[in-house]
N, C-alpha and C. Protein backbone atom coordinates (compact mmCIF):
# COMPACT_ATOMS: atom_id res chain seq x y z
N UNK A 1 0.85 -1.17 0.00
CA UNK A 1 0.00 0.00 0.00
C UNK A 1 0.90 1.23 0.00
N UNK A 2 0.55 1.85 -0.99
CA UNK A 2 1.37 3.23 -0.74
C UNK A 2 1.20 4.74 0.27
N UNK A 3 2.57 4.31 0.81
CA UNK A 3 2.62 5.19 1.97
C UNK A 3 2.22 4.87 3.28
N UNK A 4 2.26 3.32 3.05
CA UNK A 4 2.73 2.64 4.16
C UNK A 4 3.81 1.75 4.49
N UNK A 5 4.65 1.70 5.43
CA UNK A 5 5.92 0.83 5.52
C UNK A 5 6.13 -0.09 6.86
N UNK A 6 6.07 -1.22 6.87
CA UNK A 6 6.54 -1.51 8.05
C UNK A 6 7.89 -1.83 8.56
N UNK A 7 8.09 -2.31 9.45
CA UNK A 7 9.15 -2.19 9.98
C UNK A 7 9.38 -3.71 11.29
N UNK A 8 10.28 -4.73 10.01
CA UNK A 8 9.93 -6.28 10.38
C UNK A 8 11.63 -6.51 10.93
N UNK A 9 11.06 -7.32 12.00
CA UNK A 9 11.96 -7.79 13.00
C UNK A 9 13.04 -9.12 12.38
N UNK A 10 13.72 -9.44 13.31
CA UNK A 10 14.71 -10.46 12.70
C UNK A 10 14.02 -11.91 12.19
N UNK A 11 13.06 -11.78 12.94
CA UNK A 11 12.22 -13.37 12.80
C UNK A 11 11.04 -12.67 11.67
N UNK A 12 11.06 -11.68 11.15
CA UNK A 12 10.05 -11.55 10.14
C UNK A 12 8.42 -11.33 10.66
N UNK A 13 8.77 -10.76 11.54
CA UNK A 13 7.81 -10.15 11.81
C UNK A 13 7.08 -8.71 12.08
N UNK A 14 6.06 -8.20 11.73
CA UNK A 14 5.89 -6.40 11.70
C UNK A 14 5.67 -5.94 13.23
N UNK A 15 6.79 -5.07 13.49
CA UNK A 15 6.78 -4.18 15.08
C UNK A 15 6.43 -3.27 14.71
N UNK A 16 6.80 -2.51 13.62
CA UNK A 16 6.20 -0.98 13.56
C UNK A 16 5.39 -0.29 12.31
N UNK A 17 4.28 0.11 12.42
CA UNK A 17 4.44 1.17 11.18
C UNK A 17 4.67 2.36 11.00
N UNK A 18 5.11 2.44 10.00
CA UNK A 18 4.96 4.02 9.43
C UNK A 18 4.29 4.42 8.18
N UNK A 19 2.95 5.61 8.83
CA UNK A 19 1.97 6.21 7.55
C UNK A 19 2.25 7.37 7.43
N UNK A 20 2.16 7.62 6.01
CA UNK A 20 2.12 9.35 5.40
C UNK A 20 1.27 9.94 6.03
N UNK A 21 1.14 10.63 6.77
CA UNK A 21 -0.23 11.44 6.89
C UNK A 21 -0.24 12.20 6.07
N UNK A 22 0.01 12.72 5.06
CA UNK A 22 -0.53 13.32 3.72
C UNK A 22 -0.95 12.85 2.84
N UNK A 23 -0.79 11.48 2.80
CA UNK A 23 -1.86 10.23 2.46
C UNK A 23 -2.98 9.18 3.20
N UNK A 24 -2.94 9.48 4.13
CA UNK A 24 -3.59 8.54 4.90
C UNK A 24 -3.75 9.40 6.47
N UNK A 25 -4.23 10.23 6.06
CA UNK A 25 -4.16 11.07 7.74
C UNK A 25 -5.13 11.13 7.95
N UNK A 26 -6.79 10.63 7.38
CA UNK A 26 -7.83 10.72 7.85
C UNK A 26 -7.50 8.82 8.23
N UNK A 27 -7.62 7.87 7.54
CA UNK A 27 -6.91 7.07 8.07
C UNK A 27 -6.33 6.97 9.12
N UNK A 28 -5.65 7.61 9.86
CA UNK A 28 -4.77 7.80 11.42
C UNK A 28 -5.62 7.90 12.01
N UNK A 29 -6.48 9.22 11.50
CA UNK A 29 -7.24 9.98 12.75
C UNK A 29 -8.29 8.70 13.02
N UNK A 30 -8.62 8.03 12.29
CA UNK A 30 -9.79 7.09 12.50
C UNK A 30 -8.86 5.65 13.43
N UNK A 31 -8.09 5.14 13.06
CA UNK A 31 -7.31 4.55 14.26
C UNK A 31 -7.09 4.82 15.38
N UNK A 32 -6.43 6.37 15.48
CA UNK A 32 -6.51 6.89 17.04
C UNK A 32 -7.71 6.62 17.26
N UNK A 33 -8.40 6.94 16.99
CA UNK A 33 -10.18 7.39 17.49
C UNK A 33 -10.40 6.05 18.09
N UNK A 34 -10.19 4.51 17.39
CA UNK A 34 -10.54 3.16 17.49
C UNK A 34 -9.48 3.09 18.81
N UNK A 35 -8.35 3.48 18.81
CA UNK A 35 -7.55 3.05 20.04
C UNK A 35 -7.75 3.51 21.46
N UNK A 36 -8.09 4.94 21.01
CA UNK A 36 -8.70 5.55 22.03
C UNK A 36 -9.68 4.72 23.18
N UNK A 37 -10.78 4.75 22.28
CA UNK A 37 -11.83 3.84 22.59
C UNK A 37 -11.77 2.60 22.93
N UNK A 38 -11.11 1.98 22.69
CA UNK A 38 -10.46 0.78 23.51
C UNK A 38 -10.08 0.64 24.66
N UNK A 39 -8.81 1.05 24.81
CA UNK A 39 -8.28 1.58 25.67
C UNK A 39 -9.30 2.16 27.02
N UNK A 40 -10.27 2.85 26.83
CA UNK A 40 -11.22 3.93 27.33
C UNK A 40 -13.06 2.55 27.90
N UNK A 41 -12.59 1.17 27.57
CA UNK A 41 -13.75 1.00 27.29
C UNK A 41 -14.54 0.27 28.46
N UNK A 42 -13.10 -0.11 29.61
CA UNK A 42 -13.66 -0.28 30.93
C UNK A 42 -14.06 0.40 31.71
N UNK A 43 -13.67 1.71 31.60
CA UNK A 43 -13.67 2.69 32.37
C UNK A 43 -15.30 2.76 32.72
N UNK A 44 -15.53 3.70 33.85
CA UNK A 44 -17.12 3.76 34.53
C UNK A 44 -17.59 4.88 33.75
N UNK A 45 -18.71 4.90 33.42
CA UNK A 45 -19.80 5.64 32.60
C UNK A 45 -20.53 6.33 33.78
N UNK A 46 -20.73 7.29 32.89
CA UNK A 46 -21.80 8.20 33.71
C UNK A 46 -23.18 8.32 32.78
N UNK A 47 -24.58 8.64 33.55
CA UNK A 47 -25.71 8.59 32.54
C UNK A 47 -25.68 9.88 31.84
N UNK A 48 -26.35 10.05 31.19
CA UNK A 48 -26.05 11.44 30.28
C UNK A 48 -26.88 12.69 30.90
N UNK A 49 -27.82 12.24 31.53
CA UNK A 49 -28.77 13.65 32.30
C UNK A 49 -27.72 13.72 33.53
N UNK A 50 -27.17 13.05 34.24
CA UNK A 50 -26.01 13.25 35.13
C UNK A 50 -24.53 14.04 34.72
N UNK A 51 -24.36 14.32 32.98
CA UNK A 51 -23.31 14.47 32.72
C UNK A 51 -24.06 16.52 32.34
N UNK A 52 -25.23 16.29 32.13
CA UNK A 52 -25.75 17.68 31.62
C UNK A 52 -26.25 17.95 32.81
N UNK A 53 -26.59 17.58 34.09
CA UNK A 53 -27.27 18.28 35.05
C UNK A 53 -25.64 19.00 35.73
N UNK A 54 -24.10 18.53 35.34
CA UNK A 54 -22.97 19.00 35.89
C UNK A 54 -22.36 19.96 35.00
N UNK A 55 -22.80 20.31 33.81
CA UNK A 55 -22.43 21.16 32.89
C UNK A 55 -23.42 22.28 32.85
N UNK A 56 -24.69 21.89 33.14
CA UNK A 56 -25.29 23.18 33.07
C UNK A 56 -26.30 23.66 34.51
N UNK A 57 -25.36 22.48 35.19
CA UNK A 57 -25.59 23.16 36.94
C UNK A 57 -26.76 23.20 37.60
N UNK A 58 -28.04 22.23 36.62
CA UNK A 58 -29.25 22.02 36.86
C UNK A 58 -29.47 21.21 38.08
């Protein structure tokens, strides 16, 4: 794929990539976004009238 490269270990295997973001930077942004969220997905929730009754002090 162009403007992507990886970056393979002694045993042939991929540790790293590297993307253009001038090709693929909406691409990134949509990975971060997926990693984010991962990462983020145990975490404790709040209900949403609990998240607007603390923002608008109701």
């Amino acid at each position: 794929m162009k403007g992507v490269q990886f970056l393979i270990d002694d045993e042939g295997e991929r540790k790293t990539v590297t993307i253009d973001l001038s090709i693929h930077g909406e691409l990134w942004e949509d990975f971060f976004d997926a990693a984010i969220a991962k990462e983020r997905q145990d975490e404790p929730r709040e209900p949403l009238e609990e998240v607007r009754r603390k923002v608008l002090g109701n």
